[in-house]
Protein backbone atom coordinates (compact mmCIF):
# COMPACT_ATOMS: atom_id res chain seq x y z
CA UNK A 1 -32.75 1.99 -3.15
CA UNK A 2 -35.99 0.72 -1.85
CA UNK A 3 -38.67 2.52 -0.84
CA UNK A 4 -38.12 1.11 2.84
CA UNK A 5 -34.60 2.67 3.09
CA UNK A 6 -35.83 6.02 1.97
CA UNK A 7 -38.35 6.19 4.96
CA UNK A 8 -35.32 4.81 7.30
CA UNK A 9 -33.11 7.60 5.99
CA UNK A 10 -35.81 10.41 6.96
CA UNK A 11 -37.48 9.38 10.10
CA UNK A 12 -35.07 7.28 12.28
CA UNK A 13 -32.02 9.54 13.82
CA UNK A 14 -28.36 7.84 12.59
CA UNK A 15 -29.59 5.45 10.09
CA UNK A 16 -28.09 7.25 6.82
CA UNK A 17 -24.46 7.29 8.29
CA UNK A 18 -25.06 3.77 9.34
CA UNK A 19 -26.23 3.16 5.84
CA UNK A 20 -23.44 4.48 4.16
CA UNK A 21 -20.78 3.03 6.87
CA UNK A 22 -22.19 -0.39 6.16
CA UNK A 23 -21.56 0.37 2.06
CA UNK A 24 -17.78 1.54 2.63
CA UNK A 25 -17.31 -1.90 4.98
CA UNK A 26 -19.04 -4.20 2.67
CA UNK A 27 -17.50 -3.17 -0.42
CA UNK A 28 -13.88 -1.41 0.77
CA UNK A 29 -12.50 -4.23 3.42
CA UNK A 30 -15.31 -6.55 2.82
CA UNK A 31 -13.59 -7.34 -0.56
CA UNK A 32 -10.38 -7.53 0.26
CA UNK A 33 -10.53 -11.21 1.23
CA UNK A 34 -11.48 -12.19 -2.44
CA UNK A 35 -8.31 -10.97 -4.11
CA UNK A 36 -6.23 -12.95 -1.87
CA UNK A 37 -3.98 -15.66 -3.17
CA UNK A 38 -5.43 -19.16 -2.23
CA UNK A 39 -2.42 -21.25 -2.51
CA UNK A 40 -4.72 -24.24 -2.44
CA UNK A 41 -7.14 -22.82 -5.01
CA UNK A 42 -7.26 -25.26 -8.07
CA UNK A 43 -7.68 -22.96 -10.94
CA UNK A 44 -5.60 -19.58 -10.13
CA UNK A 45 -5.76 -18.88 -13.76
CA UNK A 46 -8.84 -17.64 -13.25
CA UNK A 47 -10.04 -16.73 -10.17
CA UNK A 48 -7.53 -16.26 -6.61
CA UNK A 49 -9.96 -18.18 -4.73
CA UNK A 50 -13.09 -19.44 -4.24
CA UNK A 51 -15.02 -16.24 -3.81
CA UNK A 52 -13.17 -14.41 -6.03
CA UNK A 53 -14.89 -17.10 -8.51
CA UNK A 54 -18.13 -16.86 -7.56
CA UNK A 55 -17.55 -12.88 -8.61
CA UNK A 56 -16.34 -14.35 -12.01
CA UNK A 57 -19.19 -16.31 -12.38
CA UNK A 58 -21.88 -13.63 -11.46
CA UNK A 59 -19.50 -11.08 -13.70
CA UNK A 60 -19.60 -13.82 -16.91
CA UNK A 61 -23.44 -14.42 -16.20
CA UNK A 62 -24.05 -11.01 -16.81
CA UNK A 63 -21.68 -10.41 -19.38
CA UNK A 64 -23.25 -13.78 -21.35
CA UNK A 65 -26.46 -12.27 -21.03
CA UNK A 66 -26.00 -8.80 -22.64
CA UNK A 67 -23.83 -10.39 -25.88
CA UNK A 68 -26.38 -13.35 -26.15
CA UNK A 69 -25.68 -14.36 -30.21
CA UNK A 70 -22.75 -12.65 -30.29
CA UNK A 71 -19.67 -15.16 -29.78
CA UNK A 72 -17.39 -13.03 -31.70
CA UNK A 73 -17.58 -10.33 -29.23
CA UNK A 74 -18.07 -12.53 -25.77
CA UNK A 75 -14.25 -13.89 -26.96
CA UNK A 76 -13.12 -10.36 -27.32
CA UNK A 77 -14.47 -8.87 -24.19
CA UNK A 78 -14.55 -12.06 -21.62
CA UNK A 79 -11.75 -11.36 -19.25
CA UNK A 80 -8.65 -14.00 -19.25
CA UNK A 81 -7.93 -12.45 -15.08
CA UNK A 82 -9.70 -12.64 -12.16
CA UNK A 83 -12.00 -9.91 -11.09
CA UNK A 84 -10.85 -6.36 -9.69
CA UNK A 85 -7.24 -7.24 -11.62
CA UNK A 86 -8.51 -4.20 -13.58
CA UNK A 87 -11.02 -1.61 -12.53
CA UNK A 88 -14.54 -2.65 -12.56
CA UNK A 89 -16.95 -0.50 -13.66
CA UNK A 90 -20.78 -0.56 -13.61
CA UNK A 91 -22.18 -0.96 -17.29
CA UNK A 92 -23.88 2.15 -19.07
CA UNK A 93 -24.81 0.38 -22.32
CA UNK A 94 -21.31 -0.68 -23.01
CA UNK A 95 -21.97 -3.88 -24.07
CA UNK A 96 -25.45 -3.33 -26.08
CA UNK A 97 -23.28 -0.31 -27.72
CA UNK A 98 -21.16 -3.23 -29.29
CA UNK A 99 -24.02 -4.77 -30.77
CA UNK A 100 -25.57 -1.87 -33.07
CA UNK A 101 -24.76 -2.60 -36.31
CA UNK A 102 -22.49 0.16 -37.20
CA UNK A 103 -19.96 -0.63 -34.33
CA UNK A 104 -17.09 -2.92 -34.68
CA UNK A 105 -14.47 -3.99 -31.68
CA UNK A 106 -11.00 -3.80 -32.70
CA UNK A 107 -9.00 -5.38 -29.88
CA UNK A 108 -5.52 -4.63 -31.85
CA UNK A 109 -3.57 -1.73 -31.17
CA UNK A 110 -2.81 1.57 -32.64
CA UNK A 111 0.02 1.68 -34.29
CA UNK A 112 -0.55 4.87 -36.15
CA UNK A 113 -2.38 7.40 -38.14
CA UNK A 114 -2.20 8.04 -41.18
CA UNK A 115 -4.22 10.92 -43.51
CA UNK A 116 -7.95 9.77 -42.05
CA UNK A 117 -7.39 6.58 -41.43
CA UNK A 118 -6.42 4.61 -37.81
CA UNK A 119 -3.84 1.63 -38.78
CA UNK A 120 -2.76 -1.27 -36.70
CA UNK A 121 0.66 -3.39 -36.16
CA UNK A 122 -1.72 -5.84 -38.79
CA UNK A 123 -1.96 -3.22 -41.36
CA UNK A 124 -5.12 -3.07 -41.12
CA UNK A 125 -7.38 0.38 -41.62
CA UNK A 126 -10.36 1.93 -40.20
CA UNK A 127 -11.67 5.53 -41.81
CA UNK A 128 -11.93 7.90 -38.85
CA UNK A 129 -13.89 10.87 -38.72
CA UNK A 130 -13.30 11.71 -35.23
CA UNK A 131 -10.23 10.11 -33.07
CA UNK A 132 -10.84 10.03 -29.10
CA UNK A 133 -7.07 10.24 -27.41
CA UNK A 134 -8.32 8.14 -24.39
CA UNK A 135 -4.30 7.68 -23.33
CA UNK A 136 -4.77 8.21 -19.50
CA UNK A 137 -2.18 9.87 -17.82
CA UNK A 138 0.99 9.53 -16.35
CA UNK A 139 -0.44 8.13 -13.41
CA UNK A 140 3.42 6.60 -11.83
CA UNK A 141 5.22 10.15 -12.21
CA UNK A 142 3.81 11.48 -8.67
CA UNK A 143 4.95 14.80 -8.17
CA UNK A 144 6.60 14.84 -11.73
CA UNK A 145 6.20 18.60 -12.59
CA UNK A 146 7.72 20.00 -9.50
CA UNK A 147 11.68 20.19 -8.71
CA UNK A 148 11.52 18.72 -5.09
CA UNK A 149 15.16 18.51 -3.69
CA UNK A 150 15.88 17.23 0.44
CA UNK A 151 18.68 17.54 1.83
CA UNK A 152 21.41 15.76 -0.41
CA UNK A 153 19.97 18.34 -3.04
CA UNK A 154 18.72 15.65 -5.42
CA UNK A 155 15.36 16.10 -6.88
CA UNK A 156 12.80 14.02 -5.62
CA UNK A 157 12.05 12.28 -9.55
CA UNK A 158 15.31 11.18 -9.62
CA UNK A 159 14.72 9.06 -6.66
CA UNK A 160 11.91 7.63 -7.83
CA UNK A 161 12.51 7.40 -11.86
CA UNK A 162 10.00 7.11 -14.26
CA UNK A 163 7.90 5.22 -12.86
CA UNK A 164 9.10 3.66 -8.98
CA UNK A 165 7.88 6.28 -6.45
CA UNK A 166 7.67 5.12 -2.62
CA UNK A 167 6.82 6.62 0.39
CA UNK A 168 6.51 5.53 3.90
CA UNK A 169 2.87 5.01 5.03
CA UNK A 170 2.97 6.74 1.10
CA UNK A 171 3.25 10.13 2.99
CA UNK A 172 6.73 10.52 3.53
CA UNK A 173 10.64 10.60 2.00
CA UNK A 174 13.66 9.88 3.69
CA UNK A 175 15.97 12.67 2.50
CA UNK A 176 13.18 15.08 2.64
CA UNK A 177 12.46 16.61 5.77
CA UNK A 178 9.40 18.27 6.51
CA UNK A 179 7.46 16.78 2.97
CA UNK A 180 3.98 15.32 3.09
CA UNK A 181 1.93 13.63 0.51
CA UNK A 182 -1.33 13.04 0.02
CA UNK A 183 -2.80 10.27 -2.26
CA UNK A 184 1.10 9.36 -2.51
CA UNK A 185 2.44 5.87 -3.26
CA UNK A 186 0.39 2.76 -2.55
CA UNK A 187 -2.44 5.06 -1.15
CA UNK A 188 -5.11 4.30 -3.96
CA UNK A 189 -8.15 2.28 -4.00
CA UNK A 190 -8.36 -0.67 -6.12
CA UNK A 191 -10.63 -2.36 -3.98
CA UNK A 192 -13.19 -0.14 -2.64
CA UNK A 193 -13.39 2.18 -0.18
CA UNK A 194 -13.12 5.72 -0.29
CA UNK A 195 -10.37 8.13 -1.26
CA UNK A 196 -11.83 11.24 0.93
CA UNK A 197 -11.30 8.21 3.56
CA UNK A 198 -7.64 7.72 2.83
CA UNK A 199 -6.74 11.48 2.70
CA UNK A 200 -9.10 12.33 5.94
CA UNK A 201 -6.28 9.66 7.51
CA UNK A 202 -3.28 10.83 5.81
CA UNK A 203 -4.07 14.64 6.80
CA UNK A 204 -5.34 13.68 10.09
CA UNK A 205 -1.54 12.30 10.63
CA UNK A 206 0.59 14.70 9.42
CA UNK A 207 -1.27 17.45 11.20
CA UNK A 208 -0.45 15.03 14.38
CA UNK A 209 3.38 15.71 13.24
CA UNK A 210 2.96 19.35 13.03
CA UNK A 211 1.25 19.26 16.49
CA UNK A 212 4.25 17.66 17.80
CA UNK A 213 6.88 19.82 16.29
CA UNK A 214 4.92 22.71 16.96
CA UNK A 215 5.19 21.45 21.11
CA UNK A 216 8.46 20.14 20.88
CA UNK A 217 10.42 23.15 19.12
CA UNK A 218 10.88 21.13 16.29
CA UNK A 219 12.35 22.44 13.02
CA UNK A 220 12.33 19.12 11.14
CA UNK A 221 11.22 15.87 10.66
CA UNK A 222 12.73 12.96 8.25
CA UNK A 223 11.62 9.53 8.38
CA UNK A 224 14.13 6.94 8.71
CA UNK A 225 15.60 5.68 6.00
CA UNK A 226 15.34 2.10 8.05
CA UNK A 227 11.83 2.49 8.77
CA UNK A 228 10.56 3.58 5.10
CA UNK A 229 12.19 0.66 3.80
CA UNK A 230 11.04 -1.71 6.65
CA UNK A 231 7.29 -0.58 5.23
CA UNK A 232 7.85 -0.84 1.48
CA UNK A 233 8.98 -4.17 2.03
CA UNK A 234 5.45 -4.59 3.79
CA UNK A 235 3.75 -3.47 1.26
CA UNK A 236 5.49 -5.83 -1.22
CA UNK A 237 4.90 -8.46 0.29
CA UNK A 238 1.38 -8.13 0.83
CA UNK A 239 1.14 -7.29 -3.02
CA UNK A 240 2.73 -10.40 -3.81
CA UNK A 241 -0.27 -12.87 -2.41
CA UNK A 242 -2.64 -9.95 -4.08
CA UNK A 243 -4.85 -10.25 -7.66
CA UNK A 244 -2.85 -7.21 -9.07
CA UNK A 245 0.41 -9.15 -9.38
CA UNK A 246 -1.09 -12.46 -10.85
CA UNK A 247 0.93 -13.93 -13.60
CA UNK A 248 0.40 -11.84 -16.60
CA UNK A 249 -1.30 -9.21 -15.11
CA UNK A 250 -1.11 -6.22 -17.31
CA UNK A 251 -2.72 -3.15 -15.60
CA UNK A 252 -1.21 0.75 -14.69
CA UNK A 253 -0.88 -0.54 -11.42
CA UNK A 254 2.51 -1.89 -11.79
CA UNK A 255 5.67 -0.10 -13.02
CA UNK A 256 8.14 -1.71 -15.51
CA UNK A 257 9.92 -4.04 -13.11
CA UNK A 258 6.07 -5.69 -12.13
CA UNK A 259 6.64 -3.63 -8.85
CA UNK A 260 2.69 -2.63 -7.40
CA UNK A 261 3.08 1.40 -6.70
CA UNK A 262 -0.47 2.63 -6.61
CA UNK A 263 -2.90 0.92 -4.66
CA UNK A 264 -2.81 0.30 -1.12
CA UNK A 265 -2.82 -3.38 -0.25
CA UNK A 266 -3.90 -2.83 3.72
CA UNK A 267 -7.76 -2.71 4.74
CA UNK A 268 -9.07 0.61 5.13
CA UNK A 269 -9.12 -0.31 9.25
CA UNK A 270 -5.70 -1.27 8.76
CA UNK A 271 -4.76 1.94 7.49
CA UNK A 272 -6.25 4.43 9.69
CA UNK A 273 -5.03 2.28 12.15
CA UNK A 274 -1.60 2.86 10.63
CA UNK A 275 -1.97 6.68 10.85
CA UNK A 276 -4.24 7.47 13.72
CA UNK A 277 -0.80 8.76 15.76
CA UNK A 278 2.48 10.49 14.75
CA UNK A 279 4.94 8.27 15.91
CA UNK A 280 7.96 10.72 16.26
CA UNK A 281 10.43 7.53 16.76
CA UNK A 282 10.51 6.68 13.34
CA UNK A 283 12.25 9.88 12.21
CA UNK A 284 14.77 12.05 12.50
CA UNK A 285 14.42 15.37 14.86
CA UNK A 286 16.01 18.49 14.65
CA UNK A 287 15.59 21.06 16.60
CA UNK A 288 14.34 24.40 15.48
CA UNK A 289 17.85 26.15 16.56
CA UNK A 290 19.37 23.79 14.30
CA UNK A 291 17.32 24.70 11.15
CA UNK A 292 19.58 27.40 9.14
């Protein structure tokens, strides 16, 4: 940050949240456009369009630069997928790590261990002092741990199976009155923005339901089962003409049937637009003297 910001940011009255708003906007919806399917593009096996491109090309330049010498590791490491297909990250040495000379890249993967040593599907064997389990998580089972059951008494996992949850406005269940979600299905951030954002707008809207039961004497709320599927449809379509669902794509974004479940295709403005207001026609309302 320059020096010139700093002084902005302690004498002149607004300018840090105007700062930070213009951050979130250039790099949350300000990206979107450059994951977008170009149907016109020339080479969509490597970029979705022409900006999306120039990101490739800044992304390679830099990447080119820190392996200079080192062709056997630019092959390994060079993406084959347009940018923000997988989460970017801002290099912390990564890449000079790879050159010392007791590190070696092994782009195969483990099949098992055995005694001290890490083997491969190759057969091939690395001694191991130390083993790192960097395995993630199981990042599709929302709600997995807890026995959620609505109305028809089936749990909530079964619904959504290993690994296909939805959730309209990726909030709410048809079948299960009165259950909210935050950071639910199709709510994360792939492409900027801010997650404090997202659940600011996803608490700001169910409190807006409880305000209205609360008025209303209502006992409980279900959303449609027409309107939930009316917006997952939205949301798969709008994945379709997105980077995360290029051809061979393989990222934790998608579930086993290629279906996008985590991140939110909408622009941030899109989606606080989306829930700004309860809108109590889109579910089903019973009254509190009908709640046993």
């Amino acid at each position: 940050m320059s020096d010139g910001n700093i002084w902005l940011m302690e004498n002149v009255p607004y300018y840090y949240p105007w700062y930070r708003f213009g951050l979130l906007w250039r790099f949350g919806d300000g990206l979107l456009p450059s994951i977008r399917r170009d149907p016109d593009w020339p080479h969509p096996e490597r970029a979705m369009n022409h900006r999306n491109d120039r990101h490739r090309q800044q992304l390679t330049d830099y990447l080119l630069q820190e392996l200079e010498g080192r062709e056997d590791l630019i092959e390994k490491t060079l993406p084959d997928y347009p940018p923000y297909g997988k989460r970017i990250l801002i290099d912390n040495g990564w890449y000079q790590a790879l050159k010392r000379p007791n590190v070696e890249l092994v782009t195969e993967r483990v099949d098992h261990v055995e005694g001290g040593d890490v083997v491969t599907p190759t057969g091939a064997r690395y001694a191991a002092d130390v083993i790192l389990l960097a395995t993630g998580f199981e990042v599709a089972r929302l709600l997995g741990p807890m026995d959620i059951r609505g109305r028809s008494g089936v749990p909530l996992r079964e619904v959504w199976g290993e690994d296909n949850p939805s959730a309209y406005l990726g909030i709410t269940v048809p079948d299960y009155p009165n259950l909210f979600c935050l950071f639910g299905p199709n709510t994360g951030l792939a492409h900027g923005g801010s997650l404090m954002f997202m659940a600011e707008c996803q608490v700001r809207y169910l409190t807006g339901c409880l305000r209205e039961m609360i008025e209303q004497d209502i006992g409980a709320l279900e959303v449609r089962q027409d309107v939930h599927d009316e917006y997952c449809a939205r949301v798969d379509a709008e994945h379709a003409e997105l980077v995360w669902t290029h051809p061979g794509m393989n990222n934790w974004y998608r579930n086993a049937q290629g279906r996008v479940f985590s991140p939110v295709p909408w622009r941030l403005v899109d989606y606080w637009q989306m829930t700004r207001e309860a809108d109590l026609s889109k579910y089903h309302a019973a009254p509190c003297a009908d709640i046993n």
